[in-house]
C-alpha atoms as a PDB file:
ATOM      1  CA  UNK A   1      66.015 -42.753 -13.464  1.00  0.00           C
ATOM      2  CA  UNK A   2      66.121 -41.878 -17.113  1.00  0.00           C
ATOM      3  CA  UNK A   3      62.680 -43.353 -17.313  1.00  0.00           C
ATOM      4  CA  UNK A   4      60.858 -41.730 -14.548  1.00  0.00           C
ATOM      5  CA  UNK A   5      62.327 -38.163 -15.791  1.00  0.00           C
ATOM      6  CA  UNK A   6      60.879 -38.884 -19.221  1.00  0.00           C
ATOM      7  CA  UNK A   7      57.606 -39.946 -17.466  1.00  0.00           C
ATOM      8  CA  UNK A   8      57.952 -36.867 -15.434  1.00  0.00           C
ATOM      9  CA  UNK A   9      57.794 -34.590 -18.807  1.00  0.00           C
ATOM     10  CA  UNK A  10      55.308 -36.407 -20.635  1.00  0.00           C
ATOM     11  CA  UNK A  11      52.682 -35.852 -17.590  1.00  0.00           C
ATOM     12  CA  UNK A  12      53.858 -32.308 -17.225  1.00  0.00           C
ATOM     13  CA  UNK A  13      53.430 -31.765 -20.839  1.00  0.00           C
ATOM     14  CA  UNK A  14      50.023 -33.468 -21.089  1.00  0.00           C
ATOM     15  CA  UNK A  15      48.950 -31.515 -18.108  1.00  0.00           C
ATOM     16  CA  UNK A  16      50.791 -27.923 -20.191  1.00  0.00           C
ATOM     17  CA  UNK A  17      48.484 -29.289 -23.356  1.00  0.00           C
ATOM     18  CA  UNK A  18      45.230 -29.925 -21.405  1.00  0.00           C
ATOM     19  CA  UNK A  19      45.313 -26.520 -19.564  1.00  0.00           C
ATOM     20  CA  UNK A  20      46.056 -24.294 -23.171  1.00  0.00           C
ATOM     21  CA  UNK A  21      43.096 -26.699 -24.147  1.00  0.00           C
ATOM     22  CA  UNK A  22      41.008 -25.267 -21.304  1.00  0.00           C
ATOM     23  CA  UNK A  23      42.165 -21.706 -21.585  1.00  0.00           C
ATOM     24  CA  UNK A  24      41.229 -21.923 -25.183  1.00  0.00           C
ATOM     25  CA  UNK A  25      37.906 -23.945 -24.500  1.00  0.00           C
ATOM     26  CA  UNK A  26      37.106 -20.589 -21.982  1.00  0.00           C
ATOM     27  CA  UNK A  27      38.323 -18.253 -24.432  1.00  0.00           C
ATOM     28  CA  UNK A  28      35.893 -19.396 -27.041  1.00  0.00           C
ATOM     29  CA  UNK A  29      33.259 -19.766 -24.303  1.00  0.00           C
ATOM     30  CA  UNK A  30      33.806 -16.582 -23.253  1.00  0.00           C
ATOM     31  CA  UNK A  31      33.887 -15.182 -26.989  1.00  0.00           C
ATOM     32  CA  UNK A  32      30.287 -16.945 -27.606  1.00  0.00           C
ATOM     33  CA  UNK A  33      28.673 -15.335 -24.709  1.00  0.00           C
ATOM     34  CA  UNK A  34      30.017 -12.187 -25.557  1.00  0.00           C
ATOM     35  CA  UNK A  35      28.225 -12.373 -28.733  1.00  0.00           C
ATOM     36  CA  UNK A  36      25.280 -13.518 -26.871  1.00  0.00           C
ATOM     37  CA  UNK A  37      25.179 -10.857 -24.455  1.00  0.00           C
ATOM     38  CA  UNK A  38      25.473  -7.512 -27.227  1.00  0.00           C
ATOM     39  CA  UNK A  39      23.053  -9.562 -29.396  1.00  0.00           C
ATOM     40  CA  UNK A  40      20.286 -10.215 -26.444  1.00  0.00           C
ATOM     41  CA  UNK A  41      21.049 -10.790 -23.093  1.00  0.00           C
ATOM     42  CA  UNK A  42      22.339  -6.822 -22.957  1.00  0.00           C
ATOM     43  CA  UNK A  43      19.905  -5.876 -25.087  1.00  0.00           C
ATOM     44  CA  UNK A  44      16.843  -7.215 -23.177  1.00  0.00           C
ATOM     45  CA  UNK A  45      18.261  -5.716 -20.097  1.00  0.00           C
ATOM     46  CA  UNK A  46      18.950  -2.989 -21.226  1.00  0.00           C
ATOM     47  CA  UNK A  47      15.317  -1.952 -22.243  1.00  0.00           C
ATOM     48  CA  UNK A  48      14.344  -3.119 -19.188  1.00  0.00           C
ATOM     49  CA  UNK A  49      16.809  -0.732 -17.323  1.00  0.00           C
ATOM     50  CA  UNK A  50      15.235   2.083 -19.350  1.00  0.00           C
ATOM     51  CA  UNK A  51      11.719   0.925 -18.725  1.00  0.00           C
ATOM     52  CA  UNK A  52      12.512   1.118 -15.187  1.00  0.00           C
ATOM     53  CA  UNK A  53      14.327   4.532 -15.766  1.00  0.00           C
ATOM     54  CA  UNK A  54      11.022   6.150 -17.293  1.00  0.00           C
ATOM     55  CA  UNK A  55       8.473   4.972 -14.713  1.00  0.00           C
ATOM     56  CA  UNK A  56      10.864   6.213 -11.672  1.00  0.00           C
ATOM     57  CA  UNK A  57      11.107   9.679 -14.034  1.00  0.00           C
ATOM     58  CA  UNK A  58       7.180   9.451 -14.827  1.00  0.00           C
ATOM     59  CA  UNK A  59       6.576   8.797 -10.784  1.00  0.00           C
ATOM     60  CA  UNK A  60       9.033  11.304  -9.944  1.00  0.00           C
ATOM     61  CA  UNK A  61       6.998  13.686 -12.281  1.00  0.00           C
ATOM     62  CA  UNK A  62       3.490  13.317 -10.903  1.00  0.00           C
ATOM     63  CA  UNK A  63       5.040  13.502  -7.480  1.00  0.00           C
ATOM     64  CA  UNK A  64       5.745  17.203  -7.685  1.00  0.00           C
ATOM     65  CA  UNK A  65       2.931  17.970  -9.668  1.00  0.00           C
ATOM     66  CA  UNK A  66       0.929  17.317  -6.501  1.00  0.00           C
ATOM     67  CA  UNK A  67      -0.236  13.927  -7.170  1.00  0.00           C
ATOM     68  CA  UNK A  68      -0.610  11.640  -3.952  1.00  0.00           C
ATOM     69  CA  UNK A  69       2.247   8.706  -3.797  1.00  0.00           C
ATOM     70  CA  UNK A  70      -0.640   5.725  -3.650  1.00  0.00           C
ATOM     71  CA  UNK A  71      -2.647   7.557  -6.145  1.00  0.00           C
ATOM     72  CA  UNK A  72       0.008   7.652  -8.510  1.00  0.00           C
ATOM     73  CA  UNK A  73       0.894   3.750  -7.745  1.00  0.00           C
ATOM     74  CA  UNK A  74      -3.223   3.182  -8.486  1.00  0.00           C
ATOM     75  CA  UNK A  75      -2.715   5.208 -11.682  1.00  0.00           C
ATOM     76  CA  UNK A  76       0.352   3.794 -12.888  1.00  0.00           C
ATOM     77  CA  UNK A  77      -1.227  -0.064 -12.355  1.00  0.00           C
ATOM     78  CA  UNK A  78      -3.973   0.991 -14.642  1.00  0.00           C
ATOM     79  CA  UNK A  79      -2.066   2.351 -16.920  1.00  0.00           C
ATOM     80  CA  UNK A  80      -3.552   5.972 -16.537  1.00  0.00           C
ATOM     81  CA  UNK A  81      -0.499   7.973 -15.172  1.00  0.00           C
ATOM     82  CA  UNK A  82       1.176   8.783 -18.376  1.00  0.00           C
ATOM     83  CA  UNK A  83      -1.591  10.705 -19.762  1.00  0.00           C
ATOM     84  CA  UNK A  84      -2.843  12.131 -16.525  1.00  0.00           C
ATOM     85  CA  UNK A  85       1.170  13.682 -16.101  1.00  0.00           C
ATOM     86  CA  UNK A  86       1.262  14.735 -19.655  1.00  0.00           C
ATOM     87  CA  UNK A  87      -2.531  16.506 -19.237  1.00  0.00           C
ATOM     88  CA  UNK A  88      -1.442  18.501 -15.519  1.00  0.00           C
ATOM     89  CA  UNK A  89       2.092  19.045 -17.586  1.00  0.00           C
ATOM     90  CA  UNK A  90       0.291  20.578 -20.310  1.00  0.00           C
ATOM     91  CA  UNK A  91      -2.033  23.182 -18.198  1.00  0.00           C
ATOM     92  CA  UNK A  92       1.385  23.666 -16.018  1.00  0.00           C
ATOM     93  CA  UNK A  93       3.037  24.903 -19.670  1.00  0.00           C
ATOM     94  CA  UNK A  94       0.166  26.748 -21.004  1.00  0.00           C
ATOM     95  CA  UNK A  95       0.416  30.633 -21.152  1.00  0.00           C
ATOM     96  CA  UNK A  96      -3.595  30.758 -20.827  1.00  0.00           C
ATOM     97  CA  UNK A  97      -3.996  32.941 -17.623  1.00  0.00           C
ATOM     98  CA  UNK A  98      -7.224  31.185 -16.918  1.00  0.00           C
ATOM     99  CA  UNK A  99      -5.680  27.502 -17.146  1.00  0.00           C
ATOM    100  CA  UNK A 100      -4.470  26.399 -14.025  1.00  0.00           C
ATOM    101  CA  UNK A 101      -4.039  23.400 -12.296  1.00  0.00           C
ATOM    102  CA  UNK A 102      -6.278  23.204  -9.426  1.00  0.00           C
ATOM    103  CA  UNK A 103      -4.006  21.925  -6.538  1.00  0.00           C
ATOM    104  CA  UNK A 104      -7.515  21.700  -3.937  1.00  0.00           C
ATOM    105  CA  UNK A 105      -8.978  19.766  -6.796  1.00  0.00           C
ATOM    106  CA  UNK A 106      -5.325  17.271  -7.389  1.00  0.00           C
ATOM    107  CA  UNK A 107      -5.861  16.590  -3.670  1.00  0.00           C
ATOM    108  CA  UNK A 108      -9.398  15.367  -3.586  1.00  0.00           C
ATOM    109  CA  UNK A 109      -8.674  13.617  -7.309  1.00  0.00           C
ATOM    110  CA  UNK A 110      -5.723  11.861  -5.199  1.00  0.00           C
ATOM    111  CA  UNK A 111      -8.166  11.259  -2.371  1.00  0.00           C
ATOM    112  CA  UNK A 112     -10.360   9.387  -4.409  1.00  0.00           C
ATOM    113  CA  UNK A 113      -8.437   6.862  -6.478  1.00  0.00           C
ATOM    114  CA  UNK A 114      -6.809   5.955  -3.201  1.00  0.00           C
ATOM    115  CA  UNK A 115     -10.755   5.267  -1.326  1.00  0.00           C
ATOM    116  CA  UNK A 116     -11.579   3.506  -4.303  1.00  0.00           C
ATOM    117  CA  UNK A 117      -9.421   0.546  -4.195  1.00  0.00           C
ATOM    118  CA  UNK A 118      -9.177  -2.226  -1.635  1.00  0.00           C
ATOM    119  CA  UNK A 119      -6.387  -1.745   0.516  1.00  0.00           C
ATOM    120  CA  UNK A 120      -4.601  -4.966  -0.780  1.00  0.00           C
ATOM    121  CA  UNK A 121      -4.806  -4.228  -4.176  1.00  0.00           C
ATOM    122  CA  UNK A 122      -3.573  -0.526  -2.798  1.00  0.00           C
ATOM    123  CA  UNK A 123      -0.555  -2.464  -1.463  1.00  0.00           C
ATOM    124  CA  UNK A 124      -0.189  -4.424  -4.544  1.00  0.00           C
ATOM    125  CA  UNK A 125      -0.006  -0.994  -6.841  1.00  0.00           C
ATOM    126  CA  UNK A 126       2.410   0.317  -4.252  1.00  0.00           C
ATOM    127  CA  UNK A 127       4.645  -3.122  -4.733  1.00  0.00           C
ATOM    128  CA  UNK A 128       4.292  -2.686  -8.695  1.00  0.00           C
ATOM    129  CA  UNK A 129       5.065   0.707  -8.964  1.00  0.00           C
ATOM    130  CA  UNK A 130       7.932   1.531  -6.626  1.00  0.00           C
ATOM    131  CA  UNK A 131       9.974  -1.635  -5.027  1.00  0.00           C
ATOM    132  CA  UNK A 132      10.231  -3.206  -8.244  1.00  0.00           C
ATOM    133  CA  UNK A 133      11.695  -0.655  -9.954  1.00  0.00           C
ATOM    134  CA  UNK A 134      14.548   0.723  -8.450  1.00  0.00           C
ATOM    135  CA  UNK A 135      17.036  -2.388  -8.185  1.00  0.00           C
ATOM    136  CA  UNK A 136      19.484  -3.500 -11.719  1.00  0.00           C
ATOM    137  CA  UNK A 137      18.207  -6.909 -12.566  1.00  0.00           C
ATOM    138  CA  UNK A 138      21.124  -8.868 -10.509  1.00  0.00           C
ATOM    139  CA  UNK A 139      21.578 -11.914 -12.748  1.00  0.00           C
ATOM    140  CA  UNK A 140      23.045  -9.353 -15.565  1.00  0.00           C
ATOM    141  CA  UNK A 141      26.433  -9.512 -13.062  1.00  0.00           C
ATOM    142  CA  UNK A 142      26.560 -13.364 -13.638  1.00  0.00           C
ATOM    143  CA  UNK A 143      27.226 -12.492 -17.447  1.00  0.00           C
ATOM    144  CA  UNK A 144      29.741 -10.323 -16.456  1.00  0.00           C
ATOM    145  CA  UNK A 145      31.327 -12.639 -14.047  1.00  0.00           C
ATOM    146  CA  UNK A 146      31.187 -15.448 -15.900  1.00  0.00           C
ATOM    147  CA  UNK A 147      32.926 -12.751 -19.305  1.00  0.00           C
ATOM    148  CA  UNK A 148      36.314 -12.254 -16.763  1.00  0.00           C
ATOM    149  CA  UNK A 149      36.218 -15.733 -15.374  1.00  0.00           C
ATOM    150  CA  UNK A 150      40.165 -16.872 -15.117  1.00  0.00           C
ATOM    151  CA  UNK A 151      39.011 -20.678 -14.956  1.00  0.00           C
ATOM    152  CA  UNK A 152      36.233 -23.149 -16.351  1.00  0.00           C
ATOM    153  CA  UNK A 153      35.184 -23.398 -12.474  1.00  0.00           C
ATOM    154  CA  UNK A 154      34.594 -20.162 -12.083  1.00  0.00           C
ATOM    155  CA  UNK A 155      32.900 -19.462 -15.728  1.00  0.00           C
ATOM    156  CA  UNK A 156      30.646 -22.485 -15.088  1.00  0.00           C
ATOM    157  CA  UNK A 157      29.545 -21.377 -11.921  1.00  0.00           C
ATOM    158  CA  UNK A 158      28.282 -17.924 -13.124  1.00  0.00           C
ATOM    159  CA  UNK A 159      26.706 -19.209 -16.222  1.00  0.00           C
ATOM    160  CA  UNK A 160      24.990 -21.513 -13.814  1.00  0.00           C
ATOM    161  CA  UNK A 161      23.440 -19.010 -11.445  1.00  0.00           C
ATOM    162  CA  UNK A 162      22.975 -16.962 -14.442  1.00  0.00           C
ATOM    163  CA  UNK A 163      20.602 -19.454 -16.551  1.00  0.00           C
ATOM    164  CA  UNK A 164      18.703 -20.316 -12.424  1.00  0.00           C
ATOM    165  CA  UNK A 165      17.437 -16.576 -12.383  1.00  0.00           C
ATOM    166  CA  UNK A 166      15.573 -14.193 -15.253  1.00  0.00           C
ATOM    167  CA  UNK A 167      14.263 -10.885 -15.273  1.00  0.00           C
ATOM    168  CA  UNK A 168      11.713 -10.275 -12.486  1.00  0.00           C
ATOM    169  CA  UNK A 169       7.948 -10.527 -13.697  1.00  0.00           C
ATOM    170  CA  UNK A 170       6.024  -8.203 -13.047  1.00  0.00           C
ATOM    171  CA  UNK A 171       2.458  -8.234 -12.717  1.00  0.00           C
ATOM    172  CA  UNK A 172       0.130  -5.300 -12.426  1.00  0.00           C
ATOM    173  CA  UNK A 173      -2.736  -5.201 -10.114  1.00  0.00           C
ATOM    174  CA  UNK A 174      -6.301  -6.121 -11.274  1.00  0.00           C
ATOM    175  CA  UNK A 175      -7.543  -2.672 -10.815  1.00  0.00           C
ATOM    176  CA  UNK A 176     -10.078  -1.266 -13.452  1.00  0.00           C
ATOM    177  CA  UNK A 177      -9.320   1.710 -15.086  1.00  0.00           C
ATOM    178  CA  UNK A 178     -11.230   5.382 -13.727  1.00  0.00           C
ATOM    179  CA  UNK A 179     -13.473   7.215 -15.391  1.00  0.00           C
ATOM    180  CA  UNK A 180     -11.254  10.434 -14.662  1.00  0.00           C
ATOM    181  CA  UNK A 181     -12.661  13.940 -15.396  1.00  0.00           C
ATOM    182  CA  UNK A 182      -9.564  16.162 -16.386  1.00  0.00           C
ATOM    183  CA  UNK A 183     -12.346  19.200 -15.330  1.00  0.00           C
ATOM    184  CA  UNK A 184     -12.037  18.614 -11.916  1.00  0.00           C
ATOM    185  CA  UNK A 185      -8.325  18.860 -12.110  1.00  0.00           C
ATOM    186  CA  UNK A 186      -8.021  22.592 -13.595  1.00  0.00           C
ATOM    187  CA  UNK A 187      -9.396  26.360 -11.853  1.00  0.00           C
ATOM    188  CA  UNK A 188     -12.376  26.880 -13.044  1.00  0.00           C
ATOM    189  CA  UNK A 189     -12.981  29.879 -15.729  1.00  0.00           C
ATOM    190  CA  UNK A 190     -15.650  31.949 -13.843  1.00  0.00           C
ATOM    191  CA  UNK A 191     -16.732  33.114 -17.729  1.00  0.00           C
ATOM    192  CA  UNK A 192     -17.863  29.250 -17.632  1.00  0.00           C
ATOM    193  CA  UNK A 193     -19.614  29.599 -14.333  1.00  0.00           C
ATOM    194  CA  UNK A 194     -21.677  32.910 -15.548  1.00  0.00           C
ATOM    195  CA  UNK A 195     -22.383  31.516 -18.746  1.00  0.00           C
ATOM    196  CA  UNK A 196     -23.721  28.161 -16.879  1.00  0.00           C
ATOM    197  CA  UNK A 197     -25.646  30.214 -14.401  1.00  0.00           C
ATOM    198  CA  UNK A 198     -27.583  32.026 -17.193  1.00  0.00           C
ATOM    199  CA  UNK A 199     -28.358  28.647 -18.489  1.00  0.00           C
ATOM    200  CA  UNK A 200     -29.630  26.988 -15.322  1.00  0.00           C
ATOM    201  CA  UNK A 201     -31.650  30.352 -15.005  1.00  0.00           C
ATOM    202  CA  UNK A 202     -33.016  30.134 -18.080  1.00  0.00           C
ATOM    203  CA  UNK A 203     -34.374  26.989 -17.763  1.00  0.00           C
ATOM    204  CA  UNK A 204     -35.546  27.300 -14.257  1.00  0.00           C
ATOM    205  CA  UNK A 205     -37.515  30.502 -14.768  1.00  0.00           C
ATOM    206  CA  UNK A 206     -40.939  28.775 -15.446  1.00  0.00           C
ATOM    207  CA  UNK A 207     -40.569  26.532 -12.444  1.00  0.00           C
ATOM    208  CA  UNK A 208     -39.513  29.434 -10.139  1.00  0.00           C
ATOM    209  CA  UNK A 209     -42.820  31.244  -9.835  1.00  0.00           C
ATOM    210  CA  UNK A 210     -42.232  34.121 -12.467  1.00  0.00           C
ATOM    211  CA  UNK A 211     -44.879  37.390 -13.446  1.00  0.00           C
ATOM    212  CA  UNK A 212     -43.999  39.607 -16.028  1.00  0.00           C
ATOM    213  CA  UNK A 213     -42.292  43.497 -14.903  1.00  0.00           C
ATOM    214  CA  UNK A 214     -45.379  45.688 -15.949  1.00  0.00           C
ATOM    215  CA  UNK A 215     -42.858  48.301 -16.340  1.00  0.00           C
ATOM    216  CA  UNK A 216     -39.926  46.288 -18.866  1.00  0.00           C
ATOM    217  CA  UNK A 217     -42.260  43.405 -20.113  1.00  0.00           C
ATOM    218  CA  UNK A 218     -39.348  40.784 -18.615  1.00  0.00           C
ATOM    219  CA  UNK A 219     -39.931  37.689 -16.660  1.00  0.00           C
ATOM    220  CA  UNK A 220     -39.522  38.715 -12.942  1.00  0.00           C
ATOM    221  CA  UNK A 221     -39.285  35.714  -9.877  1.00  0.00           C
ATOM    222  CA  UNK A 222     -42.513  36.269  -7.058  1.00  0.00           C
ATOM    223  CA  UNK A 223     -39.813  35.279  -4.559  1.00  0.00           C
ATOM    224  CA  UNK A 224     -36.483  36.481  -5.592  1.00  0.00           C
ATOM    225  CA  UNK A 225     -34.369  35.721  -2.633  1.00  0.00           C
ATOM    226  CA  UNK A 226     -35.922  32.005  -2.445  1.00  0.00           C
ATOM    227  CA  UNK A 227     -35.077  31.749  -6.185  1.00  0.00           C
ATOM    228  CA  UNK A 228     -31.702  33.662  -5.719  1.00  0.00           C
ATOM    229  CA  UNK A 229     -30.888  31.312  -2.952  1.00  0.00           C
ATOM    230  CA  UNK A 230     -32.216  28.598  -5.608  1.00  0.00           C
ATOM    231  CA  UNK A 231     -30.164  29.557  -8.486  1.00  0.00           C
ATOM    232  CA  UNK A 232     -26.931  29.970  -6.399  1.00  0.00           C
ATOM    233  CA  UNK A 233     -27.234  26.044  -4.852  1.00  0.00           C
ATOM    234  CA  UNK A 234     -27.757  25.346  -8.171  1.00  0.00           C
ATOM    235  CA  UNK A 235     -24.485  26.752  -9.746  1.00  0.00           C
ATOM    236  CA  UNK A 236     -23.017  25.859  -6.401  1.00  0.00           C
ATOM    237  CA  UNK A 237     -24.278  21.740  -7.714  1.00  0.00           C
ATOM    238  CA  UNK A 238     -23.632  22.366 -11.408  1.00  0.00           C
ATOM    239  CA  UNK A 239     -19.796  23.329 -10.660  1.00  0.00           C
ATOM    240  CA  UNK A 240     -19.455  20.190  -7.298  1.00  0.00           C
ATOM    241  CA  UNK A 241     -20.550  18.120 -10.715  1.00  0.00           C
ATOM    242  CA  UNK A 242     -18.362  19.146 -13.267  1.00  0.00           C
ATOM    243  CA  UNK A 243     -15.807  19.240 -11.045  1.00  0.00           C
ATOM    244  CA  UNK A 244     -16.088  15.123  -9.783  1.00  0.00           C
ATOM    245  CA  UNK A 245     -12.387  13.772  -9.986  1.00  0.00           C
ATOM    246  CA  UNK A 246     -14.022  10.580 -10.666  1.00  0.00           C
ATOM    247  CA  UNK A 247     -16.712  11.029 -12.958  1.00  0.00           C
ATOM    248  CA  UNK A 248     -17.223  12.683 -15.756  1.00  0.00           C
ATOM    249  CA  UNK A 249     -20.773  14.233 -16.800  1.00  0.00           C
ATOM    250  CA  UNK A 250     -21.506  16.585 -19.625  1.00  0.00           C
ATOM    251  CA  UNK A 251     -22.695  20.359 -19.214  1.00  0.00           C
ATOM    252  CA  UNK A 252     -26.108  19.573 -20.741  1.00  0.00           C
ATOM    253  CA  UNK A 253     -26.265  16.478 -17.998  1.00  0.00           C
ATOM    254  CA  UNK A 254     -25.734  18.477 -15.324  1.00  0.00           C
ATOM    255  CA  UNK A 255     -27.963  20.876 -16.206  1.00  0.00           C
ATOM    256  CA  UNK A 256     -30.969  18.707 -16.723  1.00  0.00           C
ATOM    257  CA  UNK A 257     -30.245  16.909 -13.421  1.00  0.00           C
ATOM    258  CA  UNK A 258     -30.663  20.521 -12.056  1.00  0.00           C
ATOM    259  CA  UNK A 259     -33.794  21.296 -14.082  1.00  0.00           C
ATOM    260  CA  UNK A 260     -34.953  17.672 -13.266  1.00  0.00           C
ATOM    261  CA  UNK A 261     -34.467  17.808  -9.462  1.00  0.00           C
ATOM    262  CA  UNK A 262     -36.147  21.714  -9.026  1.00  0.00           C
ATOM    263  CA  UNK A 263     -39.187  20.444 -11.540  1.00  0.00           C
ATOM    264  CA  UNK A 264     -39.784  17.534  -9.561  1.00  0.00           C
ATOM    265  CA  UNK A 265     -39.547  19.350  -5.901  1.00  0.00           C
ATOM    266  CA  UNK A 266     -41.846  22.318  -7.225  1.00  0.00           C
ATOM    267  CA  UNK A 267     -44.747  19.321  -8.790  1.00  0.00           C
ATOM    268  CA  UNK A 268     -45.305  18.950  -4.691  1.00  0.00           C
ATOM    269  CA  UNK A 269     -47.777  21.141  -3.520  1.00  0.00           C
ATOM    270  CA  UNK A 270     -46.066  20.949   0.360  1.00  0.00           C
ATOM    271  CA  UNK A 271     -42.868  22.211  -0.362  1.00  0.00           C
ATOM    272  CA  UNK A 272     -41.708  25.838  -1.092  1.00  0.00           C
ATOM    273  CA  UNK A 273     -39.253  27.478  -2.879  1.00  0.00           C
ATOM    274  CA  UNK A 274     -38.177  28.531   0.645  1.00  0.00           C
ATOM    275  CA  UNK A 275     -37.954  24.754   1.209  1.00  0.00           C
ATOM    276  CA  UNK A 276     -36.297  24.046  -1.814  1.00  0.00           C
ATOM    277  CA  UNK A 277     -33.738  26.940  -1.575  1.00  0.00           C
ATOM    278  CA  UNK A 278     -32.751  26.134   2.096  1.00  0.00           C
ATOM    279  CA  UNK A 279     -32.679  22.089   1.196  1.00  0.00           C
ATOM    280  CA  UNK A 280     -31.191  21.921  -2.469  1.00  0.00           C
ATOM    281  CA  UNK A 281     -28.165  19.447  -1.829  1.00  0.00           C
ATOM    282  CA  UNK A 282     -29.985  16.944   0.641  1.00  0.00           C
ATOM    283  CA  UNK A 283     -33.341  16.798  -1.659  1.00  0.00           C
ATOM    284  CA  UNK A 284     -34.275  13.565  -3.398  1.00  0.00           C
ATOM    285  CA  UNK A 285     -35.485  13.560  -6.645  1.00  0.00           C
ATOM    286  CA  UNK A 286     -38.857  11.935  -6.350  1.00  0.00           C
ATOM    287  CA  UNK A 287     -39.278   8.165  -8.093  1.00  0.00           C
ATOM    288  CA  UNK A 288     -41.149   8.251 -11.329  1.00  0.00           C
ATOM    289  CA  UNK A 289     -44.730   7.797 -10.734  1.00  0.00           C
ATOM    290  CA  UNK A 290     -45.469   3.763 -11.297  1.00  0.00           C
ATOM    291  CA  UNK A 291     -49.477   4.089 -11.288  1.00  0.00           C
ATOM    292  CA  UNK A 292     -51.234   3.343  -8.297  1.00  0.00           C
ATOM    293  CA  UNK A 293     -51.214   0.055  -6.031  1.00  0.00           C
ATOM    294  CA  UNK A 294     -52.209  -3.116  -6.627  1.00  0.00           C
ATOM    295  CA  UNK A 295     -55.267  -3.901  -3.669  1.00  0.00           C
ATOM    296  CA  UNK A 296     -54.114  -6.012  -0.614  1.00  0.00           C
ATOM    297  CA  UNK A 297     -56.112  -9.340  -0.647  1.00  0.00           C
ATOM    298  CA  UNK A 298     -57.051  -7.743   2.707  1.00  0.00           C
ATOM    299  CA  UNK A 299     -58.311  -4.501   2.413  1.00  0.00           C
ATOM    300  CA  UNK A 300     -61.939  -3.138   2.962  1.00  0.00           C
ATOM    301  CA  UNK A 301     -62.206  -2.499  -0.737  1.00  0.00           C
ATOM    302  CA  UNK A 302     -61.170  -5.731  -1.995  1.00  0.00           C
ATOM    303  CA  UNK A 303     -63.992  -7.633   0.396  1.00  0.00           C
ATOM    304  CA  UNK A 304     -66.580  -5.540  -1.254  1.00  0.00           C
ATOM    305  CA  UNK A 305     -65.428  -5.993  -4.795  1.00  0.00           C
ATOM    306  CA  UNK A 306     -65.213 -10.172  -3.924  1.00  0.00           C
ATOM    307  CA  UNK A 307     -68.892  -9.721  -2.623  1.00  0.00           C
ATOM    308  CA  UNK A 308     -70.267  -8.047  -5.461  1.00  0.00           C
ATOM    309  CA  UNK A 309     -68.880 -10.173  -7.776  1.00  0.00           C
ATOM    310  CA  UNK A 310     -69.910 -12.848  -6.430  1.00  0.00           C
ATOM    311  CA  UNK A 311     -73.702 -11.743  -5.569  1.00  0.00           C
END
């Protein structure tokens, strides 16, 4: 009896020993991933939570600056929504009475992006920008769980669904970046109109069928409302240019594709300035001139050269 009470203790005892071993074996677990979790685990998280914070903030931003939700997705896959926010933030903040943000323009710049990309990859921007960044990273609560664990069963399980699951990866779209003309996304100064209407009149004056005023000694058109008409199609083309969401041309471009286009229509001796004026936007510009055509082997003309030739 004497001996199974001893036997009794001793097992009780070993079992008392092995569980303060295990309670200290957790303890110093528990200590170590501490450490672990303030020196990296946390920290990595952590600037992944504000990552996540600033592009729901930057989203949030372009959203009520009038920026379309899929265009801003597009934008924020190429990595062109920062500055574009920052830009339309700028103009918003600027006391300059004649720098506003054109919300007609916004709408077809929106437009645009969002036509110019496949609707999968549209999708895909969509997935990147938005459902991947609201949620906490949920293998940051197996560090935590595994931190109050009251047993080695329980701290082992959590630091093994912890180390089966990482930080999502996220992948942006393979969509190339837009050639974006800021322009197009601002009122337009009308100084900048009349100044670039007296330069597309100035340089369309010799092509517009102009006499001199006996009277002041100026340059006068022969047809002034044909040339009016002309002139005003012509701002009405220089500002649709400048103004292209998605491409960006320079003021002397623009103007020589004006001065190009009229010069080119007025060279043929069948159309008019009436022509011109009532046809500016749906006119070609002529090919460049190549020299003339080879002969067919068939023609009239190349039987008669052959003969001769050979005579």
């Amino acid at each position: 009896m004497v001996t199974g009470t001893v036997m009794a203790g001793a097992f009780f005892q070993n079992l008392a020993d092995t569980m303060e071993k295990n309670r200290e074996y957790l303890k110093a677990k528990q200590g170590m991933l501490e450490e672990y979790m303030l020196k990296s685990g946390f920290e990595e998280r952590a600037n992944l939570k504000k990552a996540r914070a600033e592009r729901a903030k930057l989203l949030d931003e372009a959203d009520k600056l009038g920026i379309d939700e899929e265009a801003a997705a597009v934008l924020y896959s190429t990595g062109q929504l920062s500055s574009t926010v920052s830009y339309l933030k700028k103009i918003e903040e600027s006391e300059d009475p004649d720098k506003k943000i054109n919300k007609a323009g916004l709408k077809r710049f929106s437009e645009a992006i969002v036509a110019s990309v496949p609707e999968e990859k549209l999708g895909a921007a969509m997935k990147y920008a938005f459902e991947l960044g609201a949620a906490e990273d949920p293998s940051s609560d197996k560090l935590v769980e595994a931190i109050h664990a009251t047993s080695l069963d329980e701290y082992e399980e959590a630091i093994s669904e912890f180390m089966n699951t990482s930080p999502t990866t996220r992948v942006a779209p393979n969509i190339s970046p837009f050639d974006i003309n800021r322009r197009g996304l601002i009122d337009y100064d009308p100084k900048d109109i009349k100044d670039a209407r007296s330069l597309i009149e100035n340089n369309l004056k010799t092509q517009l069928e102009t006499t001199t005023n006996p009277n002041t000694g100026q340059l006068q058109f022969t047809n002034p409302d044909a040339a009016g008409e002309i002139l005003n199609n012509a701002v009405d083309f220089y500002v649709s240019e400048m103004s292209d969401p998605l491409k960006s041309k320079s003021q002397i471009e623009v103007i020589r594709d004006i001065s190009n286009r009229v010069d080119s229509l007025t060279e043929d001796p069948t159309i008019t300035l009436r022509d011109i004026a009532e046809n500016f936007k749906t006119f070609q510009v002529p090919p460049p001139f190549q020299g003339p055509m080879p002969l067919s082997p068939d023609t009239v003309e190349e039987t008669i050269i052959n003969e001769e030739t050979e005579s």
